[in-house]
Protein backbone atom coordinates (compact mmCIF):
# COMPACT_ATOMS: atom_id res chain seq x y z
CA UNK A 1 16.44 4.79 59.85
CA UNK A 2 15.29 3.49 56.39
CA UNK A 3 16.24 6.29 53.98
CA UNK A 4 14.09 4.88 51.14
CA UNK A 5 10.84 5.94 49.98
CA UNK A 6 8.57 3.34 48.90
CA UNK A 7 5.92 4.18 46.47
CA UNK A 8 2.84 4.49 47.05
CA UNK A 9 -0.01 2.81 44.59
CA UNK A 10 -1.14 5.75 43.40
CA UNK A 11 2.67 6.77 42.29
CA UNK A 12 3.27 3.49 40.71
CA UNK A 13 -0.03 3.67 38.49
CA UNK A 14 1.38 7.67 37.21
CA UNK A 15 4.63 6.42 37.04
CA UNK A 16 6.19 7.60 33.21
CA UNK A 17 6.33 4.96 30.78
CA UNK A 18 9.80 2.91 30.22
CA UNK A 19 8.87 2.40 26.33
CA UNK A 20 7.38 3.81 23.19
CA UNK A 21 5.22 1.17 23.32
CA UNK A 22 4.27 1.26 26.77
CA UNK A 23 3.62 4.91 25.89
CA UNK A 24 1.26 4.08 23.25
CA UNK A 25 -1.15 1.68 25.34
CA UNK A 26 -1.70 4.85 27.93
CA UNK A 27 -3.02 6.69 25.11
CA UNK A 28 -6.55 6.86 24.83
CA UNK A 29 -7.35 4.48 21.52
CA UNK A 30 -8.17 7.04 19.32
CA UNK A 31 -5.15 9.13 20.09
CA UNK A 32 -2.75 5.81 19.89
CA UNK A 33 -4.87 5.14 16.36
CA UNK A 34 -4.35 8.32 14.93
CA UNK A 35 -0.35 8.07 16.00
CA UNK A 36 0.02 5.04 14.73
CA UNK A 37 -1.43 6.10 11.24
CA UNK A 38 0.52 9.07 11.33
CA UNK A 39 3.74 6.70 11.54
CA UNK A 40 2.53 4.23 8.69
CA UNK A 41 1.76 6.95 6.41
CA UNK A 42 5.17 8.83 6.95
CA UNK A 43 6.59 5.02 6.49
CA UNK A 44 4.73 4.99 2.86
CA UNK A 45 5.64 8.31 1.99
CA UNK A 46 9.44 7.37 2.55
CA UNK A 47 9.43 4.51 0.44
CA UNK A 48 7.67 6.17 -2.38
CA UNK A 49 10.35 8.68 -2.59
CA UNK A 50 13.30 6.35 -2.19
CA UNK A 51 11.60 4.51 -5.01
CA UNK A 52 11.47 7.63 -7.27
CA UNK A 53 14.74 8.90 -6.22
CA UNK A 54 16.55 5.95 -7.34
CA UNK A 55 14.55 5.89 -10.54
CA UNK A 56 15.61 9.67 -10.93
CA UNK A 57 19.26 8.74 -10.56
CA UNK A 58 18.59 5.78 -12.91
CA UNK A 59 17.22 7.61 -15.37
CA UNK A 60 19.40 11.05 -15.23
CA UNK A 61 22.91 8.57 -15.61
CA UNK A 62 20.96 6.64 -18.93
CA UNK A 63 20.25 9.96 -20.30
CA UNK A 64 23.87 11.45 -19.80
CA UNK A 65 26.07 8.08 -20.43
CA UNK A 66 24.18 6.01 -22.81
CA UNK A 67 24.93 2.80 -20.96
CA UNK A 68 23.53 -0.57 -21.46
CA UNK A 69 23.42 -0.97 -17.40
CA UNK A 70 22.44 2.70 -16.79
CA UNK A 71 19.21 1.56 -18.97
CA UNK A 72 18.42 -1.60 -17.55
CA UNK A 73 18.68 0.28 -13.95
CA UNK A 74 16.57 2.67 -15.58
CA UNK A 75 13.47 -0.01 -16.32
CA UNK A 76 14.33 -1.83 -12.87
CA UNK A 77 13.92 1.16 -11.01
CA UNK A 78 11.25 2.91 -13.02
CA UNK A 79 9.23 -0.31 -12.79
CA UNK A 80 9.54 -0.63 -8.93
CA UNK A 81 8.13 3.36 -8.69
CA UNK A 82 5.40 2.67 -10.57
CA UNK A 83 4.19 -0.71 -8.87
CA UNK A 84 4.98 1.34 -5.54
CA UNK A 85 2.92 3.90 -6.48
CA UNK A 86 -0.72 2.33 -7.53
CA UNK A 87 0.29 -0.07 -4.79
CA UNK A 88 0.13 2.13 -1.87
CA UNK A 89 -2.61 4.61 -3.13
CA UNK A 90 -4.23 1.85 -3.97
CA UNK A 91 -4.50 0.71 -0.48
CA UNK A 92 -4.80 3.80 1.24
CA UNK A 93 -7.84 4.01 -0.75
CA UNK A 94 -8.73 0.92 1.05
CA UNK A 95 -8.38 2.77 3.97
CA UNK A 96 -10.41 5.46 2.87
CA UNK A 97 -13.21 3.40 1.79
CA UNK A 98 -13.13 1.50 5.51
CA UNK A 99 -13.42 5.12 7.12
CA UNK A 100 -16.43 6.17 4.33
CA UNK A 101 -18.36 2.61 4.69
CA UNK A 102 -18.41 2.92 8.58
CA UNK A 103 -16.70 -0.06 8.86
CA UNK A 104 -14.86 -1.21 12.11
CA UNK A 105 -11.01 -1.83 11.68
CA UNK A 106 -7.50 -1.48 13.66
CA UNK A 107 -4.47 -0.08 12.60
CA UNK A 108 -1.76 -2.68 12.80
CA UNK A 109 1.26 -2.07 15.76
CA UNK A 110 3.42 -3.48 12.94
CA UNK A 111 4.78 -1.13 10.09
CA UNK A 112 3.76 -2.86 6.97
CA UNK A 113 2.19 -2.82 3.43
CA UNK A 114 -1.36 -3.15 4.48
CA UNK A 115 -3.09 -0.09 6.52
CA UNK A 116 -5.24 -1.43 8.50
CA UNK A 117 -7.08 -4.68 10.03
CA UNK A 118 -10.56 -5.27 8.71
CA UNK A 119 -13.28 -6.55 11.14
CA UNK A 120 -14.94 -8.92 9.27
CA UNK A 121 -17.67 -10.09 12.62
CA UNK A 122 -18.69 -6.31 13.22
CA UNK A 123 -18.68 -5.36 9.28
CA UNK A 124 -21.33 -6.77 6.95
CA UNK A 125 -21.22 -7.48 3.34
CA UNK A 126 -22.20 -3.67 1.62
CA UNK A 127 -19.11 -2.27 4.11
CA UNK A 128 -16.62 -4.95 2.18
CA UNK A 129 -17.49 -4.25 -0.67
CA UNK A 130 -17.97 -0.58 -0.82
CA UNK A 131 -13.61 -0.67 0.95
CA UNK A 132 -13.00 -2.98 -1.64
CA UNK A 133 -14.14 -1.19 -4.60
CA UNK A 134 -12.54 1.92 -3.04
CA UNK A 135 -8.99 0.32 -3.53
CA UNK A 136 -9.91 -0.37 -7.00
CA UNK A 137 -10.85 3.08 -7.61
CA UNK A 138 -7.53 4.41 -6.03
CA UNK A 139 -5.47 2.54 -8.47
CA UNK A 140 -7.25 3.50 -11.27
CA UNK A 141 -6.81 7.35 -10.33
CA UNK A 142 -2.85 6.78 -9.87
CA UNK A 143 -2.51 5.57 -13.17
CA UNK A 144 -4.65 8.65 -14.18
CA UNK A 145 -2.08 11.10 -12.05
CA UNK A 146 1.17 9.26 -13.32
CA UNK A 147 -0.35 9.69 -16.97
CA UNK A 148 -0.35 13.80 -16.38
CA UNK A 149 2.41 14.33 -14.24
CA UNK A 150 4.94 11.90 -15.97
CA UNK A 151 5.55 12.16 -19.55
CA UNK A 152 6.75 8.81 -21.16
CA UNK A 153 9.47 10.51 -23.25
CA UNK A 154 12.07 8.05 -21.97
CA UNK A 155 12.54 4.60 -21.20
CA UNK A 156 12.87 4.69 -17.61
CA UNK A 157 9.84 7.22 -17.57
CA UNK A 158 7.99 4.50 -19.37
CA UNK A 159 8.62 1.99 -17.45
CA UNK A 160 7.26 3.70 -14.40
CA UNK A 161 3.97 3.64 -16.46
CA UNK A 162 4.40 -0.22 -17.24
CA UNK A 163 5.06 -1.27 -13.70
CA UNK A 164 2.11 0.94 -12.19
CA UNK A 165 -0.27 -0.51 -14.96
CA UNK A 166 1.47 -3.91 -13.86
CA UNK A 167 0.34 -3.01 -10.26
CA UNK A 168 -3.03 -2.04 -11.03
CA UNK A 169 -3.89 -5.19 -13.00
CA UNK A 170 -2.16 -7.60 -10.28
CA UNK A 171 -4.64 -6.54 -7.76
CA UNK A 172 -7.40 -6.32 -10.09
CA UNK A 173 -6.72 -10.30 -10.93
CA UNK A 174 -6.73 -11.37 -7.55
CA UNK A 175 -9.28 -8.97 -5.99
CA UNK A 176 -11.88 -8.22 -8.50
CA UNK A 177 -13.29 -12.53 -8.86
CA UNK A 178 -13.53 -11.87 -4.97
CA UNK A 179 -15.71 -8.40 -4.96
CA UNK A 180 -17.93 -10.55 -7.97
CA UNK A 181 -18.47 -14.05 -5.34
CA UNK A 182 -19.68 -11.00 -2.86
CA UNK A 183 -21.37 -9.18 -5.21
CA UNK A 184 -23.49 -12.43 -5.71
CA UNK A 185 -24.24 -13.73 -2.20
CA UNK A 186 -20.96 -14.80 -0.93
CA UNK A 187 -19.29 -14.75 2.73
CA UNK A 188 -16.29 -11.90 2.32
CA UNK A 189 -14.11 -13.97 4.55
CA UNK A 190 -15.13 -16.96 2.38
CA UNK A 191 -13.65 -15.24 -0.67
CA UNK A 192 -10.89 -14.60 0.35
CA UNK A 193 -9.61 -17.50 1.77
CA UNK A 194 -9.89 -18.62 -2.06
CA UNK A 195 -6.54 -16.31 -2.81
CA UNK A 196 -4.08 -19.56 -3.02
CA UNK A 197 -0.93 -19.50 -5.21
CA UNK A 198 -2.48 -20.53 -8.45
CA UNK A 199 -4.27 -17.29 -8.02
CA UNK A 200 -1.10 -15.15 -7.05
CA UNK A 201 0.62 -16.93 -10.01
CA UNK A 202 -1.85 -16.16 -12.62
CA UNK A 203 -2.04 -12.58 -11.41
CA UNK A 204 1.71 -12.09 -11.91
CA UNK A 205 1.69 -13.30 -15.28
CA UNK A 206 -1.25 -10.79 -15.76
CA UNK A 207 0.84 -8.11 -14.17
CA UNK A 208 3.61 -8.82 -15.96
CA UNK A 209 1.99 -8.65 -19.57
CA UNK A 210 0.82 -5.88 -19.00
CA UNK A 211 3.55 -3.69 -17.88
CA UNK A 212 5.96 -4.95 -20.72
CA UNK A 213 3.09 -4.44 -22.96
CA UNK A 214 2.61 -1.23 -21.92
CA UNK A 215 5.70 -0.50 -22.11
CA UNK A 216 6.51 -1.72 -25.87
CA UNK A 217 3.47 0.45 -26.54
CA UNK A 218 5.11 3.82 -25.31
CA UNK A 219 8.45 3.32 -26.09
CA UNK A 220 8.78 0.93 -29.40
């Protein structure tokens, strides 16, 4: 006698899931979605504070030791918080304004920088703009918080204000001529396929003005 069980059809289709992933697809979407967000934004949240730990530490052994390296590690890392600050609120706002225009969108399998996947066929022109103007608006308001929560009474500390000012005015170069070409009649998807290098280039010698300049402002 044959001492094994086959299974029947209806066992194999409740059968657990081998993976994570396999685990995610039996969600229903909106469940997987929400998961998936949950993940990403724990992902952001863990990067922002490695970013202002190391500035802490940075800053803390400048203070106590007076060393020239202690105070370039200072700027590096204070820089980096800031430009990871405005950079992710700055796109979760882009997020937000998706979920406040109605738009359609995924959330990306992938852990990344960017939140979500924008629909341009089911989204029309006033949903584009009104998410892109949203990550505009969340830069803008973490420059705002860093101003009142940080005071620029060293140079690390000041550099986090250069490099989030350098962050805001990087994605203002290379976003803001797009949000005008749609403001005026133009195809969203159009626009942006006009982001090439020069434009990347341009925008980090924008960025880069501007934080130093800020900084020099604040500290010298």
């Amino acid at each position: 006698m044959n001492d094994q069980i086959k299974a029947t059809p209806e066992q194999a289709e409740t059968s657990s899931p081998t993976s994570l992933e396999e685990a995610m697809r039996s969600l229903p979407d909106d469940r997987a979605r929400g998961l998936q967000l949950a993940s990403l934004a724990g992902t952001h949240a863990l990067v922002l504070l490695v970013a202002f730990s190391l500035f802490a530490a940075a800053d803390s052994w400048r203070l106590l030791s007076g060393l020239g390296m202690a105070s370039a590690l200072a700027l590096a890392t204070g820089a980096l918080a800031g430009i990871t600050t405005t950079t992710l609120i700055h796109e979760w706002f882009h997020y937000l304004g998706a979920r406040l225009s109605g738009g359609a969108y995924g959330i990306p399998r992938k852990k990344g920088l960017f939140v979500y996947d924008w629909n341009f066929a089911q989204n029309n022109t006033d949903q584009f703009f009104f998410m892109s103007i949203a990550g505009s608006v969340g830069g803008a308001l973490s420059l705002v918080l860093l101003w009142l929560t940080l005071p620029a009474d060293t140079l690390g500390r000041a550099a986090v204000h250069g490099g989030a000012v350098a962050g805001f005015v990087f994605a203002a170069v290379v976003e803001w001529p797009v949000l005008r070409r749609v403001r005026f009649g133009g195809d969203p998807l159009t626009a942006l396929s006009g982001i090439d290098q020069r434009v990347l280039g341009l925008a980090f010698l924008a960025a880069s003005f501007a934080g130093f300049g800020t900084l020099l402002l604040l500290r010298f």
